[in-house]
N, C-alpha and C. Protein backbone atom coordinates (compact mmCIF):
# COMPACT_ATOMS: atom_id res chain seq x y z
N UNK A 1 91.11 -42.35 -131.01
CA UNK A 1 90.02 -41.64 -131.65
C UNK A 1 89.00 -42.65 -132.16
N UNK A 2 87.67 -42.29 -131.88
CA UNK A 2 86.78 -43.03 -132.65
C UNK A 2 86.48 -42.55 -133.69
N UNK A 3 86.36 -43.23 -134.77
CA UNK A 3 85.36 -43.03 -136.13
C UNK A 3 84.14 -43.82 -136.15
N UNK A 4 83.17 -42.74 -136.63
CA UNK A 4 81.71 -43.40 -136.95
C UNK A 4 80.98 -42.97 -138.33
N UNK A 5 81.16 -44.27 -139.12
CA UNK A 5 80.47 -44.11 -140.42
C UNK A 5 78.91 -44.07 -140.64
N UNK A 6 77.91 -43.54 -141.23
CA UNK A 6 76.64 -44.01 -141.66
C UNK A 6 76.62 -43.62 -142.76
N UNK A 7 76.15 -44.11 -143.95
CA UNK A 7 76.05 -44.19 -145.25
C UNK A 7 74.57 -44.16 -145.54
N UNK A 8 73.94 -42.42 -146.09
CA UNK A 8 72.50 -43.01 -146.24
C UNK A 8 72.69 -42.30 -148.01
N UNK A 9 72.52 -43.57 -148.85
CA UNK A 9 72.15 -43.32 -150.21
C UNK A 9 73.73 -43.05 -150.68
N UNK A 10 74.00 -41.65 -151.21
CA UNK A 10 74.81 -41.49 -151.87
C UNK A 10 75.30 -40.31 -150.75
N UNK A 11 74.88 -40.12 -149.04
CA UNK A 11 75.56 -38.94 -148.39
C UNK A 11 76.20 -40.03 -146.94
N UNK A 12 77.32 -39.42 -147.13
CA UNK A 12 78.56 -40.32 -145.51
C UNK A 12 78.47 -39.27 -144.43
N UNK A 13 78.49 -39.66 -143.75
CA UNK A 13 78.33 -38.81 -142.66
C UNK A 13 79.28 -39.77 -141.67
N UNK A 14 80.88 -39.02 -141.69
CA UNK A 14 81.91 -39.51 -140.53
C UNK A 14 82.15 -38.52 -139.36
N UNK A 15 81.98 -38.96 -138.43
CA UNK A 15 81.74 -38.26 -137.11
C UNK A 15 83.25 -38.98 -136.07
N UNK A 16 83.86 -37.72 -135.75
CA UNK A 16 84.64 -37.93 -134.58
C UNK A 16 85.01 -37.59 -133.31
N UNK A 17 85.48 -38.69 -132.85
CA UNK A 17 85.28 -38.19 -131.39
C UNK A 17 86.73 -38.38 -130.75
N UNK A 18 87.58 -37.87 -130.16
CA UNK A 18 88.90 -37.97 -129.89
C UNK A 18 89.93 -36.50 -130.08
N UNK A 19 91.17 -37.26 -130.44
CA UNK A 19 91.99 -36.30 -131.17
C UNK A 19 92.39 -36.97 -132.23
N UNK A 20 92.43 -35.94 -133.57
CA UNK A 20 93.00 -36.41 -135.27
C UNK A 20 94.08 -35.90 -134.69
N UNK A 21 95.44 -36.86 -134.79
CA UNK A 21 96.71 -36.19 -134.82
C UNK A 21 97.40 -37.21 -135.33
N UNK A 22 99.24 -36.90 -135.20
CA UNK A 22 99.70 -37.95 -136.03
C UNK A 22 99.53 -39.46 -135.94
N UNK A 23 98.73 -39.88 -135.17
CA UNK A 23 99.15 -41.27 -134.49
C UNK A 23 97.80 -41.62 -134.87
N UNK A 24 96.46 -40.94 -134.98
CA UNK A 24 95.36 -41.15 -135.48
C UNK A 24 94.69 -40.71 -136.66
N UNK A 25 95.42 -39.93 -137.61
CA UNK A 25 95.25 -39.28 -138.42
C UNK A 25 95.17 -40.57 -139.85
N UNK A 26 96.38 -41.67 -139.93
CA UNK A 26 96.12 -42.60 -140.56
C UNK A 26 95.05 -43.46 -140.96
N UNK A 27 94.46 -43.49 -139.38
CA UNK A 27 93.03 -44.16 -139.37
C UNK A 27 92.07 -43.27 -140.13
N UNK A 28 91.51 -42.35 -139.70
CA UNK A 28 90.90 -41.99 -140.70
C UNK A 28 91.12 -41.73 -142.35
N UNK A 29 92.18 -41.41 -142.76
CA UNK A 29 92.75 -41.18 -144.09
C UNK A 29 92.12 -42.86 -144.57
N UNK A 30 92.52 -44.28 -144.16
CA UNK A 30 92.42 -45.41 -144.58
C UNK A 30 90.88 -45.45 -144.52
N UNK A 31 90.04 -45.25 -143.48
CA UNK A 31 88.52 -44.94 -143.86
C UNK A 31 88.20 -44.26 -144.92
N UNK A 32 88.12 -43.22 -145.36
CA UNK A 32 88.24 -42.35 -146.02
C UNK A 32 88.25 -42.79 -147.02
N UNK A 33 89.32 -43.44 -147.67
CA UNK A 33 89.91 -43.86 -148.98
C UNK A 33 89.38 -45.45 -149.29
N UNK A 34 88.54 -45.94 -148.19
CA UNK A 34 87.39 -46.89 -148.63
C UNK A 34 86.30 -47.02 -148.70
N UNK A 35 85.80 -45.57 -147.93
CA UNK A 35 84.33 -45.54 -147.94
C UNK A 35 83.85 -44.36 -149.00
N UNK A 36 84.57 -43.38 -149.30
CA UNK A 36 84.34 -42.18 -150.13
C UNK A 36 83.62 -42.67 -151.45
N UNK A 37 84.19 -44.04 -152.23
CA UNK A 37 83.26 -44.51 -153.54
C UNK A 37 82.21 -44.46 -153.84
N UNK A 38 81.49 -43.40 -154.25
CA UNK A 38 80.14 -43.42 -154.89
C UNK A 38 79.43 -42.22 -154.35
N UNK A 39 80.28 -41.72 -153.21
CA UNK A 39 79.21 -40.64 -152.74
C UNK A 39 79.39 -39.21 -153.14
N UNK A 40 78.52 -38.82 -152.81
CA UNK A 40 78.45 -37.63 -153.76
C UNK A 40 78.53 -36.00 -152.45
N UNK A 41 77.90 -36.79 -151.28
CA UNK A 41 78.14 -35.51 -150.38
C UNK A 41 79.38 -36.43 -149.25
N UNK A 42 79.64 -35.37 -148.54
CA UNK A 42 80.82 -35.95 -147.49
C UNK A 42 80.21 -34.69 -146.31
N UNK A 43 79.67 -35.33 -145.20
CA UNK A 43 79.86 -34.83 -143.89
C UNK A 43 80.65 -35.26 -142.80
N UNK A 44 81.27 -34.11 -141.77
CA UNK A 44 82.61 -34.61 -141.18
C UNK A 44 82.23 -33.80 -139.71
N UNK A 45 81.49 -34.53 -139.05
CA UNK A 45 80.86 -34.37 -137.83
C UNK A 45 81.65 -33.89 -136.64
N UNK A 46 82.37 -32.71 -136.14
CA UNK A 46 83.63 -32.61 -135.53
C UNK A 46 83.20 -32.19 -134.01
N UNK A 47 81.78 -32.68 -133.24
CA UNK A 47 81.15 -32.23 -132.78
C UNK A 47 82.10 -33.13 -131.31
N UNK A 48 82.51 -33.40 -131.38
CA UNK A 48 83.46 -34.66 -130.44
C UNK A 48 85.10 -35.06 -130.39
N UNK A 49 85.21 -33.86 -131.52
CA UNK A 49 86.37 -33.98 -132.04
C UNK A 49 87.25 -32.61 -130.65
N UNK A 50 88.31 -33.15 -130.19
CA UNK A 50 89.16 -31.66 -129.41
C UNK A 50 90.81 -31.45 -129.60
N UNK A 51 91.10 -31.91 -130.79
CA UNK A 51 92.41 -31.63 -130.95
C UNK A 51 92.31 -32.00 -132.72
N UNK A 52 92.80 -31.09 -133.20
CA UNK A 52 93.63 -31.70 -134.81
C UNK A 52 95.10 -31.12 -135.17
N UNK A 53 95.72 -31.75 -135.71
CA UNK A 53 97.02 -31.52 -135.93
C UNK A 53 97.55 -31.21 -137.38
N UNK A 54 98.87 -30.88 -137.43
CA UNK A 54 98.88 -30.52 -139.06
C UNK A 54 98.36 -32.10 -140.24
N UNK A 55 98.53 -32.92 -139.21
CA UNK A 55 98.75 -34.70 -139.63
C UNK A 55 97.07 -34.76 -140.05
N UNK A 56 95.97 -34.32 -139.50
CA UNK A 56 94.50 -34.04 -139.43
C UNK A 56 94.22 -33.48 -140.52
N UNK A 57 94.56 -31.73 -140.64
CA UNK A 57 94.83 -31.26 -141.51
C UNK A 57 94.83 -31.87 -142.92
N UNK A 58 96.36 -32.62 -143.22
CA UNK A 58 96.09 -33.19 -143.76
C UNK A 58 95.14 -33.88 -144.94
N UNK A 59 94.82 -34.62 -143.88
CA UNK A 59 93.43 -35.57 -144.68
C UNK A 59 92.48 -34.83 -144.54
N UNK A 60 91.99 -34.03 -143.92
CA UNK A 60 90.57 -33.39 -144.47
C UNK A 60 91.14 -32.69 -145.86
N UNK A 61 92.36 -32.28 -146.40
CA UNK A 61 92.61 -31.78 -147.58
C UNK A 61 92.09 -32.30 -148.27
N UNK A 62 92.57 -33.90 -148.17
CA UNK A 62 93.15 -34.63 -149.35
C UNK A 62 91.69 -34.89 -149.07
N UNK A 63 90.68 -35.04 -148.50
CA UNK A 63 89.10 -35.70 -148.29
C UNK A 63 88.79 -34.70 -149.40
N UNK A 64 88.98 -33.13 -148.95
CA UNK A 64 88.38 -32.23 -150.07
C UNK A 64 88.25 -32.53 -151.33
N UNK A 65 89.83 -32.52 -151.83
CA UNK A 65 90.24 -32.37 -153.08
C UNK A 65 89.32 -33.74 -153.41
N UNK A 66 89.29 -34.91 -153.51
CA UNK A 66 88.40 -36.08 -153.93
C UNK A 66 86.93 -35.42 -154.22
N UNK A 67 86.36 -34.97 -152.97
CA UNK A 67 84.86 -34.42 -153.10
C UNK A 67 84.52 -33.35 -154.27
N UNK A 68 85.67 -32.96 -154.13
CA UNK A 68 85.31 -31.61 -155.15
C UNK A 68 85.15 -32.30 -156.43
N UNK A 69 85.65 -32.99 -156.84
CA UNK A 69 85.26 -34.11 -158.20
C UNK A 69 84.16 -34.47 -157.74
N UNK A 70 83.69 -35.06 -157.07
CA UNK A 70 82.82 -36.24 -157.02
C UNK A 70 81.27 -35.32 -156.28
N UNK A 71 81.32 -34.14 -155.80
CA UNK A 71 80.10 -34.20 -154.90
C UNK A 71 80.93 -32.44 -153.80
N UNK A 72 80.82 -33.11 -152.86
CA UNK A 72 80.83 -31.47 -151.55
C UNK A 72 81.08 -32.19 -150.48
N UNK A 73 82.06 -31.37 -149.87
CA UNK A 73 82.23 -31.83 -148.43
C UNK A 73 81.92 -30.55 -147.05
N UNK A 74 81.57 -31.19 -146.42
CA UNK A 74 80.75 -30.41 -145.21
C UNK A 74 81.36 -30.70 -144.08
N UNK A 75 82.48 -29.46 -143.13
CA UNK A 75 82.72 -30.05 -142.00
C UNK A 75 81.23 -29.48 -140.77
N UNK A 76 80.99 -29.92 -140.13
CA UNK A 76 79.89 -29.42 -138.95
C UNK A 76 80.47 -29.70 -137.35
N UNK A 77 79.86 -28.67 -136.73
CA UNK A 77 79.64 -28.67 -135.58
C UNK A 77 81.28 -28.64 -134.80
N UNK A 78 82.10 -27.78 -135.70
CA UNK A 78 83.21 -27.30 -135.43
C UNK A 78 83.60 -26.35 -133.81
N UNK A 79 84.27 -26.95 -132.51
CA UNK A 79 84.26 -26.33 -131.71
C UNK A 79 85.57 -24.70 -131.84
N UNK A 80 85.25 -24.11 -130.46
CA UNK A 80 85.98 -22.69 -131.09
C UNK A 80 87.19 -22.51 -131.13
N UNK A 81 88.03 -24.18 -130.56
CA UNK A 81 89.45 -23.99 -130.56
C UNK A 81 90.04 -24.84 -131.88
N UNK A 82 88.88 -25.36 -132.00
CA UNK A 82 89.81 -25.81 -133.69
C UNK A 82 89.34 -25.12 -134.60
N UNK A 83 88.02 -24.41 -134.72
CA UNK A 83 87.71 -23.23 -135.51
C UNK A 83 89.12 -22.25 -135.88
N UNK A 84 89.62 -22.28 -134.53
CA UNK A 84 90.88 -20.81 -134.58
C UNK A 84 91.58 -21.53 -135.22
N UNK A 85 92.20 -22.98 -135.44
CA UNK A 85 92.91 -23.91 -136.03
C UNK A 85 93.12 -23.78 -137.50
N UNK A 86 91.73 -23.62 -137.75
CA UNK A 86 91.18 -23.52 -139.10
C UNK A 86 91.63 -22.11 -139.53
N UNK A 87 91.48 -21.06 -138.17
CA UNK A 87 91.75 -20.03 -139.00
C UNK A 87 93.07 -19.20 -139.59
N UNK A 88 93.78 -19.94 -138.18
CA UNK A 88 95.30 -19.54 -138.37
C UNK A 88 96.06 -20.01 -139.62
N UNK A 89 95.46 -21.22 -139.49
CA UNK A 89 96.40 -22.12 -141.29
C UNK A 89 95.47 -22.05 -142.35
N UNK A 90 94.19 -21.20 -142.72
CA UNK A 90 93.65 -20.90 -143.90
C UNK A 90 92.71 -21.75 -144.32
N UNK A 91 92.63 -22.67 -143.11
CA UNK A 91 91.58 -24.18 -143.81
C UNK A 91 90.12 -23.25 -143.77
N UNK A 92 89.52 -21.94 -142.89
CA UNK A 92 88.94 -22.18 -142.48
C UNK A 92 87.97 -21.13 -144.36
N UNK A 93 89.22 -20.42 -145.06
CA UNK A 93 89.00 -20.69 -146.48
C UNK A 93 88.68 -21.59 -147.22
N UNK A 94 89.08 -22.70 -146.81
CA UNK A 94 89.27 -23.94 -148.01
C UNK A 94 88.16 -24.92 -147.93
N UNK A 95 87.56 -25.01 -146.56
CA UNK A 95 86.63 -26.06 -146.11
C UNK A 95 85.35 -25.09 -146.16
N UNK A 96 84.60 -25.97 -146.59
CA UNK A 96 82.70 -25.81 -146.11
C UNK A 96 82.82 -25.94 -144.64
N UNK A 97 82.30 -25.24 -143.79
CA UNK A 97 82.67 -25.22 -142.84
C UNK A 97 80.81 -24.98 -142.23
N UNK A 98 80.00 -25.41 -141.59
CA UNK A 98 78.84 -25.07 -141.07
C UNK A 98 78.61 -25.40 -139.49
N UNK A 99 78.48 -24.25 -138.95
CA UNK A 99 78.39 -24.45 -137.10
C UNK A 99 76.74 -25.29 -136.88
């Protein structure tokens, strides 16, 4: 999986392209937990993204729960088979979610 950071001001914008699953899911969590300091919005670009797993899951939680202190998190450009992903396990409640 690739990750791609841009940092403008106080908004991240991480964009992926691959599959988040267990074997890549670490990588991002360790991004995540070094770049999140100071910002206040979180966008999560899933426009490239074609597989997530419960391991994925996951860390967009734990991304939430941080943002919600600090600012808002925004997933975008969600395709329609991880949309259903979202909908079957309740994320698609829990996340900002914008097509």
């Amino acid at each position: 999986m690739l990750i791609s950071k841009e940092l403008k001001a106080t908004e991240l914008v991480i964009s992926l392209d691959g599959r988040l699953d267990t074997s890549t899911a670490p990588q991002l969590e360790a991004e995540l937990k070094n770049a999140l300091e100071g910002v206040k919005t979180l966008i999560i670009d899933m426009a490239n993204l074609v597989y997530i797993s419960s391991a994925g899951l996951r860390v967009l939680l734990k991304a939430q729960k941080v943002m919600n202190k600090q600012g808002g998190m925004t997933v975008k450009n969600v395709s329609q088979e991880i949309m259903d992903i979202f909908e079957v396990t309740g994320f698609s409640e829990i996340l900002n979610i914008e097509q």
